[in-house]
Protein backbone atom coordinates (compact mmCIF):
# COMPACT_ATOMS: atom_id res chain seq x y z
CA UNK A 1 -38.63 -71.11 -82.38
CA UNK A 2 -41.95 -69.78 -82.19
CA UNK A 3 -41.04 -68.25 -79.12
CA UNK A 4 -38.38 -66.40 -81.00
CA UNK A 5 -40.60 -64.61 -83.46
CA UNK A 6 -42.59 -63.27 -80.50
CA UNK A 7 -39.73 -61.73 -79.16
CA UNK A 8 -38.26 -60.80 -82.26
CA UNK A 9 -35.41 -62.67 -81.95
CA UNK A 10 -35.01 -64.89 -84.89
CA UNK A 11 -31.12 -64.70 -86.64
CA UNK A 12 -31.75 -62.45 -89.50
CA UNK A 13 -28.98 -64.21 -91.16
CA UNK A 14 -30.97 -67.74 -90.46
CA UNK A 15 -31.88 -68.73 -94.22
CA UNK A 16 -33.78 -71.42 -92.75
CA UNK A 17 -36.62 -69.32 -91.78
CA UNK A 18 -38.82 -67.93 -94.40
CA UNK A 19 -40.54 -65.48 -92.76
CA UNK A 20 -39.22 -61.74 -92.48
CA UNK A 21 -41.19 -61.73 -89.54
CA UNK A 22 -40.06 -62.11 -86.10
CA UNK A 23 -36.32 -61.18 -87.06
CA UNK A 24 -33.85 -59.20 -84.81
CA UNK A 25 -31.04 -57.27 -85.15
CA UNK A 26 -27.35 -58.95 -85.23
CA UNK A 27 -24.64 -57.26 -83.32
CA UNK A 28 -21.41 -58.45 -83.78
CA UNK A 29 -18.11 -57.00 -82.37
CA UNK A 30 -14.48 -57.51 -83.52
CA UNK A 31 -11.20 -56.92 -82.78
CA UNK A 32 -8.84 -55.69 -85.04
CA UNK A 33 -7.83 -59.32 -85.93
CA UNK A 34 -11.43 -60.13 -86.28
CA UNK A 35 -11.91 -62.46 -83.67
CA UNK A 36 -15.56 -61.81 -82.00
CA UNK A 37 -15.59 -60.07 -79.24
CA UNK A 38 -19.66 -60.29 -78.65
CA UNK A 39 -22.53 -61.65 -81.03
CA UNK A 40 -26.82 -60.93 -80.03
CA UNK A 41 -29.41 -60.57 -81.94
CA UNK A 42 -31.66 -57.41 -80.15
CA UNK A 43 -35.48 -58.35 -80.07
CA UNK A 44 -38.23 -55.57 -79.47
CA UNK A 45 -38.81 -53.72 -76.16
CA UNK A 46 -39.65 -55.61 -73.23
CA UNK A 47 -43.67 -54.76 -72.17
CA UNK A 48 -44.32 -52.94 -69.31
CA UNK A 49 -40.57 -52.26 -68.78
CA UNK A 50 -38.58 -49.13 -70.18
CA UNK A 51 -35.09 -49.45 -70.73
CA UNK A 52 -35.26 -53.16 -71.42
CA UNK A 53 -35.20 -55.51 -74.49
CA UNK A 54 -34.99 -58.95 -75.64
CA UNK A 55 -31.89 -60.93 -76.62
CA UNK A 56 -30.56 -64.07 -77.43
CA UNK A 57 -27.27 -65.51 -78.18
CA UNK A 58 -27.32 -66.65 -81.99
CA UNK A 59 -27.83 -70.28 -81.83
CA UNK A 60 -28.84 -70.27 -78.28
CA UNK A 61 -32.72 -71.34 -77.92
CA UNK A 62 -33.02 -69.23 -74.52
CA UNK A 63 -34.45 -65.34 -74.90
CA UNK A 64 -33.66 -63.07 -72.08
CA UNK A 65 -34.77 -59.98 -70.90
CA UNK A 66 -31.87 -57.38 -70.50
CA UNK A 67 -31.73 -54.04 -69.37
CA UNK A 68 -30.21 -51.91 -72.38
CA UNK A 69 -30.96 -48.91 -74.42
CA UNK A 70 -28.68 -50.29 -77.16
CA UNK A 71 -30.96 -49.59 -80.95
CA UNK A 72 -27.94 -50.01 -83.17
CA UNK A 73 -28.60 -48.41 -86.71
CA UNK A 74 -27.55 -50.07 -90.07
CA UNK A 75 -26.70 -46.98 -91.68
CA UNK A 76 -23.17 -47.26 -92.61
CA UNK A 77 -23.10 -43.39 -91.80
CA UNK A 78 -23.83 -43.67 -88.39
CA UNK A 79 -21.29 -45.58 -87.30
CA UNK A 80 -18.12 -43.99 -88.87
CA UNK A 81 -16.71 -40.72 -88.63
CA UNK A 82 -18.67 -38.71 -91.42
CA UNK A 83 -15.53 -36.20 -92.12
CA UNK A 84 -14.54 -37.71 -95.27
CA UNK A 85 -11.41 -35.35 -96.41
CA UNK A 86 -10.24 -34.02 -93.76
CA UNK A 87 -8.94 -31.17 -95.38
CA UNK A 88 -8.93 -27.85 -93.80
CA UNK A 89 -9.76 -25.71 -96.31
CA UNK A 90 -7.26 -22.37 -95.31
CA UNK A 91 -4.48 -25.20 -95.91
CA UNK A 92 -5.83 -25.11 -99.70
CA UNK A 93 -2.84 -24.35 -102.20
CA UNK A 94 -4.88 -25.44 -105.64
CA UNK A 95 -7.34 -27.09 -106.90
CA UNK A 96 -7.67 -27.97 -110.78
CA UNK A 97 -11.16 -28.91 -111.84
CA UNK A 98 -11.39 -31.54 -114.64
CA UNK A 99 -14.67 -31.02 -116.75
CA UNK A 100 -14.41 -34.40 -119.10
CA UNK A 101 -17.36 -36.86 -120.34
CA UNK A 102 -16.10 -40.65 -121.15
CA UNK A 103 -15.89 -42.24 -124.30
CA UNK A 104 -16.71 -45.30 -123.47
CA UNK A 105 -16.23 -47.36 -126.67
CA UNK A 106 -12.59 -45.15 -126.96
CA UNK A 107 -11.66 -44.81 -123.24
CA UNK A 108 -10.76 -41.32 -124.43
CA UNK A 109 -12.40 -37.94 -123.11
CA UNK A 110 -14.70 -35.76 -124.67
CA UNK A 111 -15.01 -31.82 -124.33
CA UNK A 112 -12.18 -31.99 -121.84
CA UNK A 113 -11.75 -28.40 -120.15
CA UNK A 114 -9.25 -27.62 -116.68
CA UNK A 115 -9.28 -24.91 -115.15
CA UNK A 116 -6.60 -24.36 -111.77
CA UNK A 117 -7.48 -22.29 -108.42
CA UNK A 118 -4.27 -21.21 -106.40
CA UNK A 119 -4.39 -19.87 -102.62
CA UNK A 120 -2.07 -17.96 -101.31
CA UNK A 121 -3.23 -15.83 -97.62
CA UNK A 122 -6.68 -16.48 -98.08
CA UNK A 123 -7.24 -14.50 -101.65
CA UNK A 124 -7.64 -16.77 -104.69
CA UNK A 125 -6.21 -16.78 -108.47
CA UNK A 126 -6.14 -18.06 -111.64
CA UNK A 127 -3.77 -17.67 -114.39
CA UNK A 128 -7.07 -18.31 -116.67
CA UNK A 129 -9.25 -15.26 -115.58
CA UNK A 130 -10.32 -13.53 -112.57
CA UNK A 131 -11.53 -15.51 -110.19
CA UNK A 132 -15.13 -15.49 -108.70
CA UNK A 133 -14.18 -15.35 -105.21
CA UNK A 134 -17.32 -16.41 -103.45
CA UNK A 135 -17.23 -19.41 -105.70
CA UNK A 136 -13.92 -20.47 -104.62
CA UNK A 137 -14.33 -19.94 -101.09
CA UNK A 138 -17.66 -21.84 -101.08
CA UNK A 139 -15.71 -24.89 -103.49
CA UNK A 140 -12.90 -24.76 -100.29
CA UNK A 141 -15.59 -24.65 -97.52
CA UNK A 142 -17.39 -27.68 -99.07
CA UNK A 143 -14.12 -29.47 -99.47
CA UNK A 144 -13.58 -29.14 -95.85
CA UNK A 145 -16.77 -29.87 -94.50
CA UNK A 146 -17.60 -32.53 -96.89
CA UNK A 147 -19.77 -35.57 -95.43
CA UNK A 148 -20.10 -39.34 -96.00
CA UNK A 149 -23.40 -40.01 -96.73
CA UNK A 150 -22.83 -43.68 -97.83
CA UNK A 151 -20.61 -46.43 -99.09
CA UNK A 152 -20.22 -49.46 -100.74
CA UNK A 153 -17.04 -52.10 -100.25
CA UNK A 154 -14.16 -52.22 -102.85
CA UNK A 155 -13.07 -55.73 -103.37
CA UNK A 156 -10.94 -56.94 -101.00
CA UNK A 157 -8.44 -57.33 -103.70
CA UNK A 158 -8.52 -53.94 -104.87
CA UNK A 159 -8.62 -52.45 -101.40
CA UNK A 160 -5.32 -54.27 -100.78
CA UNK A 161 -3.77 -52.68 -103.55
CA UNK A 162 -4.92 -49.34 -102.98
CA UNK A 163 -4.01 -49.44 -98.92
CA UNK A 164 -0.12 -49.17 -100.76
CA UNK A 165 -0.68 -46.50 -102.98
CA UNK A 166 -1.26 -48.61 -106.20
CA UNK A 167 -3.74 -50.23 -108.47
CA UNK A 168 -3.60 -53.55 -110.52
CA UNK A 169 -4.66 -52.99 -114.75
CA UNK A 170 -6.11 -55.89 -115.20
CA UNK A 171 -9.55 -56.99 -116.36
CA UNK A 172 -11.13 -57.77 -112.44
CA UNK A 173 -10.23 -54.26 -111.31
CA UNK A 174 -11.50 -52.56 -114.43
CA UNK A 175 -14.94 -54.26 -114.23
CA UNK A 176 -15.08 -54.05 -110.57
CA UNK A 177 -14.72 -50.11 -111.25
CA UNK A 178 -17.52 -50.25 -114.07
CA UNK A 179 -21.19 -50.34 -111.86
CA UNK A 180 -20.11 -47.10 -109.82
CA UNK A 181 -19.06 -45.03 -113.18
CA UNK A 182 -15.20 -45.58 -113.05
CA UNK A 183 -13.31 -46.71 -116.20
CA UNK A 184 -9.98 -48.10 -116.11
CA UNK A 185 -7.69 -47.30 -118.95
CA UNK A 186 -4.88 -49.43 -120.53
CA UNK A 187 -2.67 -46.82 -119.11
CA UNK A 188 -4.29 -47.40 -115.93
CA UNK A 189 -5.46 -44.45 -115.46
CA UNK A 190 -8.25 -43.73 -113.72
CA UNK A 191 -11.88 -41.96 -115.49
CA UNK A 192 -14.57 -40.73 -113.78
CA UNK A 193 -18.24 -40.06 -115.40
CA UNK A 194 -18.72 -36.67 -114.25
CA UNK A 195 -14.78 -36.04 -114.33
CA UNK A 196 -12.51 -35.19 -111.25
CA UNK A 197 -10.45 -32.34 -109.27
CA UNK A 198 -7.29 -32.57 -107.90
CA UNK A 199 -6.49 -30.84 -104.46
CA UNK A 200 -3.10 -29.96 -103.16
CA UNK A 201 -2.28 -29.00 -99.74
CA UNK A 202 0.03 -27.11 -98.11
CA UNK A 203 2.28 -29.95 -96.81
CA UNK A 204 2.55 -31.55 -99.82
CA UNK A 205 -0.68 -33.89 -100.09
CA UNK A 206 -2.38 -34.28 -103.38
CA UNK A 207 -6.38 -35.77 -103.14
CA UNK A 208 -7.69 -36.87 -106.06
CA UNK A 209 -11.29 -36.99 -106.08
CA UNK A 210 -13.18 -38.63 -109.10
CA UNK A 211 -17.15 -38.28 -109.68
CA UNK A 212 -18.69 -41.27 -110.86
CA UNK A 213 -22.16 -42.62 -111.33
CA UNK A 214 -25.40 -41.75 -108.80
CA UNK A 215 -25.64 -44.01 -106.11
CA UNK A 216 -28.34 -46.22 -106.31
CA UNK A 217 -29.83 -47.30 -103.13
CA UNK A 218 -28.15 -45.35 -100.97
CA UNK A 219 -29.11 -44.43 -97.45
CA UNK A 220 -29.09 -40.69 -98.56
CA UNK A 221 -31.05 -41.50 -102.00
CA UNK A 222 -33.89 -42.76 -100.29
CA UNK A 223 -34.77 -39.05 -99.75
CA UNK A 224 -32.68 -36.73 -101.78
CA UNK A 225 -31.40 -38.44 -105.23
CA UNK A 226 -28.50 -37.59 -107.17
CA UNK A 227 -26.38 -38.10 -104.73
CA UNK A 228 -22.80 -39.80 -105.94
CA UNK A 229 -20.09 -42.36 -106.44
CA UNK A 230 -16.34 -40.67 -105.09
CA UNK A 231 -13.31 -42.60 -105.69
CA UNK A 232 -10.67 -40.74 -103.54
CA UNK A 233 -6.54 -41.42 -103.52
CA UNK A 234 -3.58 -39.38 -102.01
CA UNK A 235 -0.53 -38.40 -103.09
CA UNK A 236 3.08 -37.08 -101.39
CA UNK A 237 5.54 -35.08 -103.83
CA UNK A 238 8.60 -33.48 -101.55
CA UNK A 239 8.94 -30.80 -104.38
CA UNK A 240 5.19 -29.65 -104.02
CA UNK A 241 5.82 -29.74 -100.32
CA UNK A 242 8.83 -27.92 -100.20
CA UNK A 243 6.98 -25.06 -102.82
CA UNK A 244 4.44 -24.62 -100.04
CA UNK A 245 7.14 -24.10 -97.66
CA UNK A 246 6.10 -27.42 -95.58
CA UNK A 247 10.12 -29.31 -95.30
CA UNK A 248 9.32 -31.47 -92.65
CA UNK A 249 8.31 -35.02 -94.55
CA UNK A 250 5.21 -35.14 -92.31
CA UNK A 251 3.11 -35.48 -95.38
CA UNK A 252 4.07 -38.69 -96.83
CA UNK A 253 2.61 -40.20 -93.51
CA UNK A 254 -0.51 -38.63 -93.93
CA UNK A 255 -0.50 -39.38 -97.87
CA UNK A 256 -0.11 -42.68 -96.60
CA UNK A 257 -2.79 -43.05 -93.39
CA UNK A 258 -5.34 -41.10 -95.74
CA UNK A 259 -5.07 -44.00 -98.27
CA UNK A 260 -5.44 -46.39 -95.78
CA UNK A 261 -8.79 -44.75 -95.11
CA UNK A 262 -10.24 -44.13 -98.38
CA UNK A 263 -8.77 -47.81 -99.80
CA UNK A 264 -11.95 -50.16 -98.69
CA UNK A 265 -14.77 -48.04 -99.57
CA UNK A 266 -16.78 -46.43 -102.53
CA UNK A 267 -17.34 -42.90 -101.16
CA UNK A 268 -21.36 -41.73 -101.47
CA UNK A 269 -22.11 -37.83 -101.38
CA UNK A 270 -24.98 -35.99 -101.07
CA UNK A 271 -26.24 -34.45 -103.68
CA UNK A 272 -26.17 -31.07 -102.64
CA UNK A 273 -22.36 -31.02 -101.94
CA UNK A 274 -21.88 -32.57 -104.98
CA UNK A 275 -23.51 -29.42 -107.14
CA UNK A 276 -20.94 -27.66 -105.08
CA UNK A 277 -18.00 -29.34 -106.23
CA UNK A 278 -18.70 -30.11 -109.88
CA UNK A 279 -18.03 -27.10 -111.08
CA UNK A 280 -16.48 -25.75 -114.66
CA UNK A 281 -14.46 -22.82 -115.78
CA UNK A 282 -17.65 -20.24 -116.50
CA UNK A 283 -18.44 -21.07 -112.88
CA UNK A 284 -15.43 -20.22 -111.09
CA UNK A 285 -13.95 -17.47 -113.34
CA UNK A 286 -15.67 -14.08 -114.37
């Protein structure tokens, strides 16, 4: 054991060992029907040696010395695709912004305000006002180049659900939604604390992207701050598709794989891109 802690190769998940000292890092691999595939714990750099490390086999008492350049990061952002939407922006039909604060003794909203964006060959409108175009191409580009800076699980319960398009009312869900600023209503609808915008694209997919609470302890926060909470779901209408022209069904699937995707996760964004997307009605129309 001793030997271990030189090599920095003690089981970080070993709660028999007080120490922090000494610890490694745990690799595990899985196949899709979780079975392990491969499990080490990387030590530090071998001395004298470049290119090579220590690691052991949890449970094993044996270190060896291996030739790898393997540093695996933690950072859930580093090991997933960081294009969260995937939503090209020139494929944009509308976007309605929902400026709303929670009551949260009522479940009701307070100083609700929408205001709706349509596309149509690249110009934008608004049946509210003229529309500050730089605004609403800047709102599209972030949309489409918007980032994953962090996340936190759903229960596995709720991620169920939400893999099929649905979500349960009942008590568990709604205080499972309370610590990242999401209310559940006894309509079950859905509240966010710094409201929400919906996003509909040309073959018929609707995102609907909720703001809730700053992420605490977030990869991102450790540097930045403010950054935030999404809670994201798709939707397929035929009639929205078939008003954009798109008749070919293909957008169900993708309603479908997208909330497959967004079902297991609490969405963290930077703060910057955040700014960028909460906007009101003075700061998209002139």
């Amino acid at each position: 054991m001793q030997d271990h802690g030189k090599y920095d190769v003690i089981d970080p998940l070993d709660q028999k060992v007080g120490s922090l000292q000494g610890r490694g890092k745990r690799v595990t691999l899985r196949d899709a029907q979780k079975e392990v595939l491969a499990d080490f714990i990387l030590g530090k750099p071998v001395e004298g040696k470049v290119g090579w490390r220590y690691v052991r086999v949890p449970g094993a008492k044996r270190t060896y010395a291996v030739k790898t350049d393997a540093d695996p990061s933690a950072r859930f952002a580093d090991w997933v695709n960081a294009g969260l939407l995937r939503m090209p922006s020139a494929n944009i039909r509308k976007v309605t912004l929902s400026s709303y604060s929670v009551n949260q003794l009522t479940g009701t909203l307070d100083q609700a305000e929408n205001v709706a964006l349509t596309q149509e060959k690249g110009q934008w409108q608004s049946t509210a006002g003229a529309v500050k175009e730089d605004a609403a191409k800047a709102l599209a580009a972030t949309l489409d180049g918007l980032k994953i800076e962090d996340a936190r699980p759903k229960p596995a319960e709720m991620a169920s659900d939400l893999r099929e398009g649905q979500m349960k009312l009942s008590m568990q869900t709604a205080l499972a939604l309370r610590p990242f600023g999401f209310l559940l209503t006894q309509t079950g609808r859905i509240l966010a604390s710094d409201g929400e915008m919906t996003v509909e694209m040309a073959n018929g997919v609707a995102y609907q992207i909720r703001f809730g609470d700053v992420a605490a302890g977030s990869d991102a926060g450790k540097s930045a701050g403010g950054e935030r909470y999404l809670f994201v779901t798709a939707s397929w209408d035929n009639i929205r598709a078939t008003r954009y022209g798109e008749t070919s069904g293909a957008g169900e699937k993708t309603s479908h794989d997208l909330n497959v995707r967004f079902a297991d996760w609490f969405y963290v964004i930077g703060n910057s891109d955040f700014q960028k997307l909460r906007l009101t009605r003075k700061d998209v129309l002139k």
